[in-house]
Protein backbone atom coordinates (compact mmCIF):
# COMPACT_ATOMS: atom_id res chain seq x y z
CA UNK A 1 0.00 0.00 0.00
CA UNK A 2 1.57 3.56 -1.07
CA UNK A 3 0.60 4.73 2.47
CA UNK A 4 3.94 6.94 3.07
CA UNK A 5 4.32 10.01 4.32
CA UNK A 6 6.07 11.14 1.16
CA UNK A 7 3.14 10.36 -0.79
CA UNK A 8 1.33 12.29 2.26
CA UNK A 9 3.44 15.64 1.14
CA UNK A 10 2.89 14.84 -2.41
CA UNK A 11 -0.96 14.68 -1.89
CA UNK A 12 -0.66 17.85 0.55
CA UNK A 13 0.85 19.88 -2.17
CA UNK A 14 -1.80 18.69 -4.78
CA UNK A 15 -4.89 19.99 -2.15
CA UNK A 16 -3.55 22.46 0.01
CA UNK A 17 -5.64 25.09 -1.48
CA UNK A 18 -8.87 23.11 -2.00
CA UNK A 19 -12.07 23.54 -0.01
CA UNK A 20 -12.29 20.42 1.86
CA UNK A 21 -13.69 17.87 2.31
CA UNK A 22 -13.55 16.58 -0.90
CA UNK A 23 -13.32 13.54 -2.33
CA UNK A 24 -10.97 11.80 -4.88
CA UNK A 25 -9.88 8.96 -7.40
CA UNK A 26 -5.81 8.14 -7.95
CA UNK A 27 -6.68 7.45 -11.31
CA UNK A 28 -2.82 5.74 -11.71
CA UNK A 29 -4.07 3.23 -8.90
CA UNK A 30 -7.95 3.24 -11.01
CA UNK A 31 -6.49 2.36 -14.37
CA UNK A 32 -4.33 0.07 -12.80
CA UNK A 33 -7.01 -2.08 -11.49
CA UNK A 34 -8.74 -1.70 -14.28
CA UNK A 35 -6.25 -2.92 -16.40
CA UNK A 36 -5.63 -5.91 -13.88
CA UNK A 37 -9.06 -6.88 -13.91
CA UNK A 38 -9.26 -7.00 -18.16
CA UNK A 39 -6.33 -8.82 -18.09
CA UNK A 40 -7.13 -11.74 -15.80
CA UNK A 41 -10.75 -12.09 -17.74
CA UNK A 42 -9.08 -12.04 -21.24
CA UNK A 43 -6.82 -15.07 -20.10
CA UNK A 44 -10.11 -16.78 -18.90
CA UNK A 45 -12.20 -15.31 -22.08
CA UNK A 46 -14.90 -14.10 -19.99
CA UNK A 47 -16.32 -10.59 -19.50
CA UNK A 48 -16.50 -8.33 -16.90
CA UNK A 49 -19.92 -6.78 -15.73
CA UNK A 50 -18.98 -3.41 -13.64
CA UNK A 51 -21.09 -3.60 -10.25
CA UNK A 52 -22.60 -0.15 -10.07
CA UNK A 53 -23.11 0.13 -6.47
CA UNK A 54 -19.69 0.23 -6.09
CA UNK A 55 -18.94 2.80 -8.17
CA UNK A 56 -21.51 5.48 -8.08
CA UNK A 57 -20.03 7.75 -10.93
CA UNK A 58 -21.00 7.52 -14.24
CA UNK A 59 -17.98 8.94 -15.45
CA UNK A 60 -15.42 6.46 -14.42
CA UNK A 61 -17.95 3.72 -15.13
CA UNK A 62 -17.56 5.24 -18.87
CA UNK A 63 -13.78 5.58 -18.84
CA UNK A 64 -13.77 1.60 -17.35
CA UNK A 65 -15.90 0.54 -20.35
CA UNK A 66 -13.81 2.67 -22.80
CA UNK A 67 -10.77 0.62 -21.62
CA UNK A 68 -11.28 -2.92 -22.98
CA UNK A 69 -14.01 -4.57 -24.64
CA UNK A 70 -14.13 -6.95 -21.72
CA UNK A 71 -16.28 -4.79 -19.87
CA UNK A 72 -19.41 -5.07 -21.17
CA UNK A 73 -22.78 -4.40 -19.05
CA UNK A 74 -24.28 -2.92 -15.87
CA UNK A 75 -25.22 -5.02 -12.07
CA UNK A 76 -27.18 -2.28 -11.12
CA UNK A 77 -28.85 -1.86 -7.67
CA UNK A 78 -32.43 -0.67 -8.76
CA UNK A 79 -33.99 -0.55 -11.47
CA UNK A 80 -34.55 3.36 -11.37
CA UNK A 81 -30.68 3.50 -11.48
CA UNK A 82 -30.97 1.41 -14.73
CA UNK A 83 -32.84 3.94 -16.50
CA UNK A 84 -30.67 6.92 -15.47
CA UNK A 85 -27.58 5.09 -16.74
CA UNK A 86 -29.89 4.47 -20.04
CA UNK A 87 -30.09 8.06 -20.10
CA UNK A 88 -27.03 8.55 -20.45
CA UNK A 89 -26.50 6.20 -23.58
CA UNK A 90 -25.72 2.79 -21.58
CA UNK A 91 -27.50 -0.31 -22.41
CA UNK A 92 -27.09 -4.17 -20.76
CA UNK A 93 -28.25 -4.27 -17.51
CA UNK A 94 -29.21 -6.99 -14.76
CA UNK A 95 -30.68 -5.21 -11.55
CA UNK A 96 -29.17 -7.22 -8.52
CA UNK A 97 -32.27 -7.31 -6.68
CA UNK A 98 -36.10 -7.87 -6.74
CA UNK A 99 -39.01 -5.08 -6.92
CA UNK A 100 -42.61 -5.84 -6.78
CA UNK A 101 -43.45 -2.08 -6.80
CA UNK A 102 -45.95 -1.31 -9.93
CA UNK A 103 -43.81 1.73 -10.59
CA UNK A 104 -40.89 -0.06 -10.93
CA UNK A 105 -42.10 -2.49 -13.17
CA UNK A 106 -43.82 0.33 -15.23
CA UNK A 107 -40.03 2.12 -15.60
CA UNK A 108 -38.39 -1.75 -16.14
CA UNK A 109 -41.04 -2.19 -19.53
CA UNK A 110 -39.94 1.33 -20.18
CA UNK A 111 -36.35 0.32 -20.90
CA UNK A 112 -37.78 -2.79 -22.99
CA UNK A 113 -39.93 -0.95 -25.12
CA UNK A 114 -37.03 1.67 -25.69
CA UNK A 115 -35.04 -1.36 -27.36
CA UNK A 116 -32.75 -1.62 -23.60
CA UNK A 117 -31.22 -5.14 -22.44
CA UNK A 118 -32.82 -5.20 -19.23
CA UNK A 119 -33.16 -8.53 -16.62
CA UNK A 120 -34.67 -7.94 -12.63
CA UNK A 121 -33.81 -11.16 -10.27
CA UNK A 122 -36.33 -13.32 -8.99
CA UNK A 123 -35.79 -16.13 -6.74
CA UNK A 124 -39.58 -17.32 -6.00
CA UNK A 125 -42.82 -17.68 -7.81
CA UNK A 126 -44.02 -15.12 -6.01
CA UNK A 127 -41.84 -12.61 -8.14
CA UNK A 128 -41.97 -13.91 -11.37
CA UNK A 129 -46.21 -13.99 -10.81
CA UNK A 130 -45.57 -10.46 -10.33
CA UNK A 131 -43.46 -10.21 -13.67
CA UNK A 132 -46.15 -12.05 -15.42
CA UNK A 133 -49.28 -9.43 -14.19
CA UNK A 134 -47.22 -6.39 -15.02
CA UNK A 135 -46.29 -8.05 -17.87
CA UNK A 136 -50.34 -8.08 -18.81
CA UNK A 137 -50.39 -4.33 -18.15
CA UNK A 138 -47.23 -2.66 -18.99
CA UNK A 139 -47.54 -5.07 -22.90
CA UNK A 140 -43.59 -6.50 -22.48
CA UNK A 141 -41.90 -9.47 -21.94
CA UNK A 142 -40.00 -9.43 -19.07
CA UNK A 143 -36.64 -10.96 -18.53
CA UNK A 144 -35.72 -12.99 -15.51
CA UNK A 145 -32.34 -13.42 -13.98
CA UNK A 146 -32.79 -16.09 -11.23
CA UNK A 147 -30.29 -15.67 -8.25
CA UNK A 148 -28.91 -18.99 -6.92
CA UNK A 149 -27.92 -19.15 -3.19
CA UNK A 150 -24.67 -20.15 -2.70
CA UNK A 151 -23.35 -20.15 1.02
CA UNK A 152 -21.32 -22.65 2.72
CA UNK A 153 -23.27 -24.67 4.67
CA UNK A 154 -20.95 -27.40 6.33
CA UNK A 155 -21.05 -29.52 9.32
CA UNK A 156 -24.81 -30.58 8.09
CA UNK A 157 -26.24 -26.99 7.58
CA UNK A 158 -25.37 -25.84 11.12
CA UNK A 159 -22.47 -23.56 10.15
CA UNK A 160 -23.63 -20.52 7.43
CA UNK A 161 -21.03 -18.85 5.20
CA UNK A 162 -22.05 -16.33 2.79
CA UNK A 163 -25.12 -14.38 2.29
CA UNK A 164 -29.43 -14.51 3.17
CA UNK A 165 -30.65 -13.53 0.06
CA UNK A 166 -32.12 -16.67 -2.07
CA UNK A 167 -33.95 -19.60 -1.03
CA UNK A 168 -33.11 -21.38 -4.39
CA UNK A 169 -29.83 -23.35 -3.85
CA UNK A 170 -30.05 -26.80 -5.37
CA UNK A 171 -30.31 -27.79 -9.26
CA UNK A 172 -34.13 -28.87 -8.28
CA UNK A 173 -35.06 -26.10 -6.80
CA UNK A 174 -33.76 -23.58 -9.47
CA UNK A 175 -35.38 -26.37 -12.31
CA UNK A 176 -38.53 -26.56 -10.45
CA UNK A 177 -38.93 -22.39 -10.50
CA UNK A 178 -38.06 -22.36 -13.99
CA UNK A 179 -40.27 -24.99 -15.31
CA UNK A 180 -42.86 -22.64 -13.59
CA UNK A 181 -42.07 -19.59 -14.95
CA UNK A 182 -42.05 -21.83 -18.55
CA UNK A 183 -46.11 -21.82 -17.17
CA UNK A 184 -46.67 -17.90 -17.02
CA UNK A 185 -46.68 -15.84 -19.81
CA UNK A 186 -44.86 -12.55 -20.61
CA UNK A 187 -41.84 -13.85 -18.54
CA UNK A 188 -38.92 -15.53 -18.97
CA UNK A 189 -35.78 -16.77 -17.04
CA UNK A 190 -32.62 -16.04 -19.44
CA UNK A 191 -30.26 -15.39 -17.18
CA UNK A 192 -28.59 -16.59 -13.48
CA UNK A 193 -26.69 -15.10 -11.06
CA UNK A 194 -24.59 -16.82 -8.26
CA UNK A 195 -22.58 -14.55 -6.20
CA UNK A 196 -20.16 -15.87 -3.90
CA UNK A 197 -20.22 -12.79 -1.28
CA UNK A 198 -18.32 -15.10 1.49
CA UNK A 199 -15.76 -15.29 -0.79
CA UNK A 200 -15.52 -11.79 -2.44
CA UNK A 201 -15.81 -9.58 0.08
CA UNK A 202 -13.89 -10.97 3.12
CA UNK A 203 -10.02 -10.32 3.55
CA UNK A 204 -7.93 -13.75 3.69
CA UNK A 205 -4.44 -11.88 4.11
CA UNK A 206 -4.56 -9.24 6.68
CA UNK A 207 -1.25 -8.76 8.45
CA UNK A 208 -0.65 -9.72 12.11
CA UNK A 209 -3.53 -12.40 12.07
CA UNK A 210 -1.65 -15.40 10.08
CA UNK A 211 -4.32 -17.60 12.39
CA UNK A 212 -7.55 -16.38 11.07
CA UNK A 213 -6.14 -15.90 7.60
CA UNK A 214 -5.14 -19.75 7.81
CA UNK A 215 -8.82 -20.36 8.85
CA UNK A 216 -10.26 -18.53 6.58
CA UNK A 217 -8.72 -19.09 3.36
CA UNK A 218 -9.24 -23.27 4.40
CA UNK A 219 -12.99 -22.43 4.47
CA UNK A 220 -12.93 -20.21 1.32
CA UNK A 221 -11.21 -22.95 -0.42
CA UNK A 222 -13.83 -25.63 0.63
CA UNK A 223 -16.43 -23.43 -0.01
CA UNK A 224 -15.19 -22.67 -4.00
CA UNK A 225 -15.27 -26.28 -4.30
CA UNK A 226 -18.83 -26.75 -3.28
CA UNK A 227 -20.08 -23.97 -4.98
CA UNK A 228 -17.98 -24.55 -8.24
CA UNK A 229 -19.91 -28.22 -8.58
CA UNK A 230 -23.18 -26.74 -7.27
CA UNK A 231 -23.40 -23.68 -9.47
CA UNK A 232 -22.18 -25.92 -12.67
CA UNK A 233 -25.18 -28.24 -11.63
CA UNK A 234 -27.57 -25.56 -12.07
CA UNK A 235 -26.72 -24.36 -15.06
CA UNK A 236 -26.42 -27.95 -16.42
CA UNK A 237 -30.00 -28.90 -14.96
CA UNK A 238 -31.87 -25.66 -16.76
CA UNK A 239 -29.91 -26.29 -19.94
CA UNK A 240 -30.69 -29.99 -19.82
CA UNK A 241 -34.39 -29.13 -19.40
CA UNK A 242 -34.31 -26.28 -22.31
CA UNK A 243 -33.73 -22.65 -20.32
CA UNK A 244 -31.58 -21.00 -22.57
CA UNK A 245 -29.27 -18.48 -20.19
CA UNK A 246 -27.56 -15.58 -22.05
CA UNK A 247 -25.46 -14.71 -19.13
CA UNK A 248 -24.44 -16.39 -15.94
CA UNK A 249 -23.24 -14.27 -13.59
CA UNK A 250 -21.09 -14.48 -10.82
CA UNK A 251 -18.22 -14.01 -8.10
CA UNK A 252 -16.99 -10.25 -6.94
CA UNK A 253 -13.83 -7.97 -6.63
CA UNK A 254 -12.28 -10.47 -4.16
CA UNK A 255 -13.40 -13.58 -6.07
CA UNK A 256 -11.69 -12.52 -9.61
CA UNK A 257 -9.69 -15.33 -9.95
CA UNK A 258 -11.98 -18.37 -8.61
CA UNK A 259 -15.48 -17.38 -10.42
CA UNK A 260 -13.59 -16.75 -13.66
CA UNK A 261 -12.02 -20.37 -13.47
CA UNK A 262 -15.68 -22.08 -13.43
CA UNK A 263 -16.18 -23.26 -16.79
CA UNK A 264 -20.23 -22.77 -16.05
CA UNK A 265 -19.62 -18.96 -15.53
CA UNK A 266 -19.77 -16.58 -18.58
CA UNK A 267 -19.04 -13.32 -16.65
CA UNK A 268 -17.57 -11.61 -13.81
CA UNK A 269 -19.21 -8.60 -11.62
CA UNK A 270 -16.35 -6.41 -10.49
CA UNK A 271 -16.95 -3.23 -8.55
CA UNK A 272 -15.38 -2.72 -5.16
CA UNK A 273 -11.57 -3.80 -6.62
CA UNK A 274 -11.52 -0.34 -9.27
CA UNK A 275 -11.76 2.11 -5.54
CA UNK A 276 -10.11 -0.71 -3.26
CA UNK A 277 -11.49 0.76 -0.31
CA UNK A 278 -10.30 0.00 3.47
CA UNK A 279 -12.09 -3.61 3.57
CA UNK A 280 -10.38 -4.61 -0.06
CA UNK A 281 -6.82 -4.35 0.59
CA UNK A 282 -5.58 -7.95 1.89
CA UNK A 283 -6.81 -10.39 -0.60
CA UNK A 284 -4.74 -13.82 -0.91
CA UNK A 285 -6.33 -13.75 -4.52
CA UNK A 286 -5.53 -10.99 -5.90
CA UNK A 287 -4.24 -7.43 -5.20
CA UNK A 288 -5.53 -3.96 -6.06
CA UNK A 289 -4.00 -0.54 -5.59
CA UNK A 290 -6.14 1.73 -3.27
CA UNK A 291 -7.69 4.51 -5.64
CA UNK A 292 -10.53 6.16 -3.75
CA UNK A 293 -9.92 8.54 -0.52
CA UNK A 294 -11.60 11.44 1.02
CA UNK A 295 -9.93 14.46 2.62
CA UNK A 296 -10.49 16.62 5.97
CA UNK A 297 -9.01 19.74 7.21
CA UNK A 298 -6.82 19.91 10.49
CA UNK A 299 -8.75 22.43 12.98
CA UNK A 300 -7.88 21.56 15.66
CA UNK A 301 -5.09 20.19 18.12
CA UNK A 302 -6.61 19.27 21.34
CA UNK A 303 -2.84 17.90 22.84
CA UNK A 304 0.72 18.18 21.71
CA UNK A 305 -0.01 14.47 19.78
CA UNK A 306 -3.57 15.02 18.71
CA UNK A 307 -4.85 16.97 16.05
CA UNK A 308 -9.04 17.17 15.47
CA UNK A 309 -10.65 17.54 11.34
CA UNK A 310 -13.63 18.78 10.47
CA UNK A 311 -16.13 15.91 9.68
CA UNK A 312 -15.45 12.18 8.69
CA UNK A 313 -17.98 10.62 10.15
CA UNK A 314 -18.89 8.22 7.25
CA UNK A 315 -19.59 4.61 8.36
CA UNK A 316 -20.40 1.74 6.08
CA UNK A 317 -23.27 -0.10 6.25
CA UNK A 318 -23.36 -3.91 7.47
CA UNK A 319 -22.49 -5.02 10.96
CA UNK A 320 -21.66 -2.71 13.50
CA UNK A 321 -18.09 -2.76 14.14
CA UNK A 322 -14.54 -0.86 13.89
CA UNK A 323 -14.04 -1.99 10.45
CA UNK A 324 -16.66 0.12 8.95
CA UNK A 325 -15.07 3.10 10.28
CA UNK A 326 -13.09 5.11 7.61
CA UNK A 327 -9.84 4.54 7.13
CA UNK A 328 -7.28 7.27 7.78
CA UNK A 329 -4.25 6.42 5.74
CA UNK A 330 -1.65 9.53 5.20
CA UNK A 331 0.14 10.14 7.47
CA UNK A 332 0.95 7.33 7.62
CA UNK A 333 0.40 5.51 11.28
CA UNK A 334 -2.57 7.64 12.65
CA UNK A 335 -5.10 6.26 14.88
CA UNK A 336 -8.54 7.19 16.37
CA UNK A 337 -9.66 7.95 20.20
CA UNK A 338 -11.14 5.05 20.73
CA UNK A 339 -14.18 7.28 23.05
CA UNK A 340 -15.01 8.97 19.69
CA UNK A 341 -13.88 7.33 16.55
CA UNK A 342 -15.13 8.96 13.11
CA UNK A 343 -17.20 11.81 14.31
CA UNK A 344 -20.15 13.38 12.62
CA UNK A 345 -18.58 16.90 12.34
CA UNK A 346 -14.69 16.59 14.64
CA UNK A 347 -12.78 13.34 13.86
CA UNK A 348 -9.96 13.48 16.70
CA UNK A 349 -6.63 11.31 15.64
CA UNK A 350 -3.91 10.36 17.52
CA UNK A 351 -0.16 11.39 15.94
CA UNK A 352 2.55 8.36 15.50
CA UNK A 353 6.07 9.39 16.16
CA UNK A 354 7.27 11.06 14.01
CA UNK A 355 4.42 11.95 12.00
CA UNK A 356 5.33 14.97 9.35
CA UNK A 357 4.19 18.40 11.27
CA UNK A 358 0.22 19.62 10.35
CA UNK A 359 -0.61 22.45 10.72
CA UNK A 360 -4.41 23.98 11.25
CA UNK A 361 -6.07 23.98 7.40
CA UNK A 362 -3.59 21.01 6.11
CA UNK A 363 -5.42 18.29 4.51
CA UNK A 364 -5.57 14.17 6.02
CA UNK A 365 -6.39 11.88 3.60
CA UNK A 366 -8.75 8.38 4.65
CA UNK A 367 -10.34 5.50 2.49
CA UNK A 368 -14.13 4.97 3.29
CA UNK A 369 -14.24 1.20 4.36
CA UNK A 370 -16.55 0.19 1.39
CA UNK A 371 -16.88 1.82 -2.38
CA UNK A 372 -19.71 3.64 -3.72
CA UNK A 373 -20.83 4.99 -0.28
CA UNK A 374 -18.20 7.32 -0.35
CA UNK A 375 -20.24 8.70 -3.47
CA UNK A 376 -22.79 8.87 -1.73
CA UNK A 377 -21.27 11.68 0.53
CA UNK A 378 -19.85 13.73 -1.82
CA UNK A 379 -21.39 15.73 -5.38
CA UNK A 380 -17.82 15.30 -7.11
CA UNK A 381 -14.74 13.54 -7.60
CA UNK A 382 -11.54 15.20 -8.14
CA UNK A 383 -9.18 12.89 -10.19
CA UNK A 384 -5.34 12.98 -9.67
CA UNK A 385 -3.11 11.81 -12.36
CA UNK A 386 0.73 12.36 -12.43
CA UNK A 387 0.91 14.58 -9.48
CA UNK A 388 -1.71 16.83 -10.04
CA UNK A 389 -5.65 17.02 -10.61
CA UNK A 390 -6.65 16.74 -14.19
CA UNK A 391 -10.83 16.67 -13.97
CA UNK A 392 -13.56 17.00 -11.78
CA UNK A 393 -16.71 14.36 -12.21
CA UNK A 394 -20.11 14.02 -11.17
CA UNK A 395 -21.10 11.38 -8.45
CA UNK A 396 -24.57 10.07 -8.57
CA UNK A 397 -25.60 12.34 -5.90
CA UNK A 398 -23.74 15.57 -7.69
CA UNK A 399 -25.62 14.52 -10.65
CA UNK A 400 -28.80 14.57 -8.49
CA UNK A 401 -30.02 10.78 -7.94
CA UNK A 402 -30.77 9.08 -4.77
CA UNK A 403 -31.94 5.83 -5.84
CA UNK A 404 -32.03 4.12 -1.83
């Protein structure tokens, strides 16, 4: 990790005279994981969907697709954020999770009548009967992607890795839903998505704990077995009984390199690994270069080894716990109060020895713990290239959309 303190006074030089906070992309690190991520897919011949919700700026998500044609597609997070990105000329999207709402359904034939690639995962009757009314009403076809649970359940069930999302996680269960939805009319399941979560998202390599990353890298490794033969059963089931899939779908930013080796698998969702935020940086798999930070101003120094910024308080969602705090990363070495933590307008850190000098106004630089929810803070990104900032973009909120 380029967490020095001489690429602290490089960075201090580049946004001492910048209103803070503000937040920006490394776009060296960006189009180096970008780069890394075409390059592992191409060896596998497989494409890349970009995960959206991870991203939050249509602007990168441009300059990503203008890179290689291995990145082809959206795994969007509603289906309102679908037809804003259709707005803006994209096409090819799956929406990650179900809606029942009428209004959604009435924006989702929308984007079908207007000639759009557009699929909404089911995982029940219940949806797809939905699908199949609104299909009535709205006068479309609706296209089905039907998500496939794929936890690790060993010791008989009684341990759970991975996420509660699906109930379908067996070839019958996923053939019996199909051959129902074969019943309905104006729907149709082309597409399936597995996504490993347990796998992508959870560090296997984090220094100082050579125990739990022994522990869980074993259970990741049983796990990609399981799924691997499970997920390939699937797809071989619905084939077998006629369910032509366009795309299946699977894996995540820490899962690159395992969900790309499934021969069942025709694309990738990558999302997280372009920002590498504070949970994606200690991966056995594979390695990204941190790209995304945001930036506070020194205001304070409330003891000789303390100094206070304005703000920070931007927590990730999931479980509460210290590693959804924000990560402050130049200079290097600093540390919160444990009594306050991130605050919601003073962020108090502790100095290390000898930590360069700050001074009231100079900018500290942190890493939100997850990806697109930094976006979600800010109405622009600054991007730094070669020393210096080159461009200013629009995050979804600067643009003006709140889609949860």
């Amino acid at each position: 990790m380029n967490f020095t303190n001489e690429r602290f006074e490089e960075l201090r030089g580049i946004f001492k005279s910048q209103r803070l906070p503000l937040a920006f992309v490394d776009l060296d690190a960006f189009d180096a994981n970008v780069a890394y991520v075409a390059k592992i897919a191409q060896e596998r011949s497989k494409t890349v969907r970009l995960g959206s919700k991870s991203i939050r700026c249509e602007a990168l998500m441009r300059r990503i697709l203008d890179r290689s044609p291995v990145y082809q597609g959206f795994l969007t997070y509603t289906i309102e954020e679908s037809v804003y990105l259709a707005s803006k000329g994209h096409d090819d999207f799956i929406v990650a999770y179900p809606s029942v709402q009428p209004s959604d359904l009435e924006l989702l034939a929308g984007l079908l009548k207007g000639g759009k690639q557009a699929s909404v995962m089911v995982d029940s009757r219940e949806h797809l009967r939905v699908l199949s009314n609104a299909s009535q009403e709205f006068g479309v076809t609706y296209s089905a992607c039907l998500e496939v649970d794929l936890a690790y359940r060993p010791l008989g069930g009684i341990a759970h890795l991975g996420l509660r999302r699906s109930p379908i996680r067996n070839p019958q269960e996923a053939l019996e839903l199909a051959i129902y939805a074969k019943g309905l009319e104006g729907v149709q399941i082309d597409c399936l998505m597995g996504y490993e979560g347990h796998i992508a998202g959870v560090n296997d390599a984090v220094p100082g704990q050579a125990i739990k990353n022994f522990v869980m890298r074993t259970l990741k490794n049983a796990s990609v077995t399981e799924l691997t033969h499970r997920r390939g059963a699937v797809v071989s089931a619905l084939q077998e009984a006629g369910v032509i899939l366009r795309v299946v779908n699977g894996g995540g930013s820490g899962s690159l390199i395992s969900t790309l080796a499934d021969d069942s698998v025709t694309e990738v969702t990558v999302g997280s690994g372009f920002y590498a935020p504070g949970l994606f940086h200690y991966f056995a798999e594979v390695q990204y270069q941190p790209a995304a930070y945001f930036t506070l101003q020194v205001v304070r120094k409330p003891a000789h080894n303390m100094i206070a910024c304005q703000g920070g308080g931007y927590v990730a969602s999931g479980p509460v716990g210290a590693d959804k705090a924000p990560l402050p990363v130049m200079p290097a070495g600093l540390k919160y109060l444990p009594l306050e933590g991130a605050g919601e307008v003073s962020t108090p850190l502790i100095l290390p020895d000898g930590c360069p000098t700050l001074e009231l106004g100079d900018p500290v630089f942190f890493q939100h713990a997850k990806a697109g929810e930094l976006c979600e803070r800010f109405n622009d990104l600054y991007l730094v290239q070669g020393g210096e900032i080159v461009d200013c973009v629009k995050t979804y909120r600067g643009d003006g959309q709140n889609f949860l």
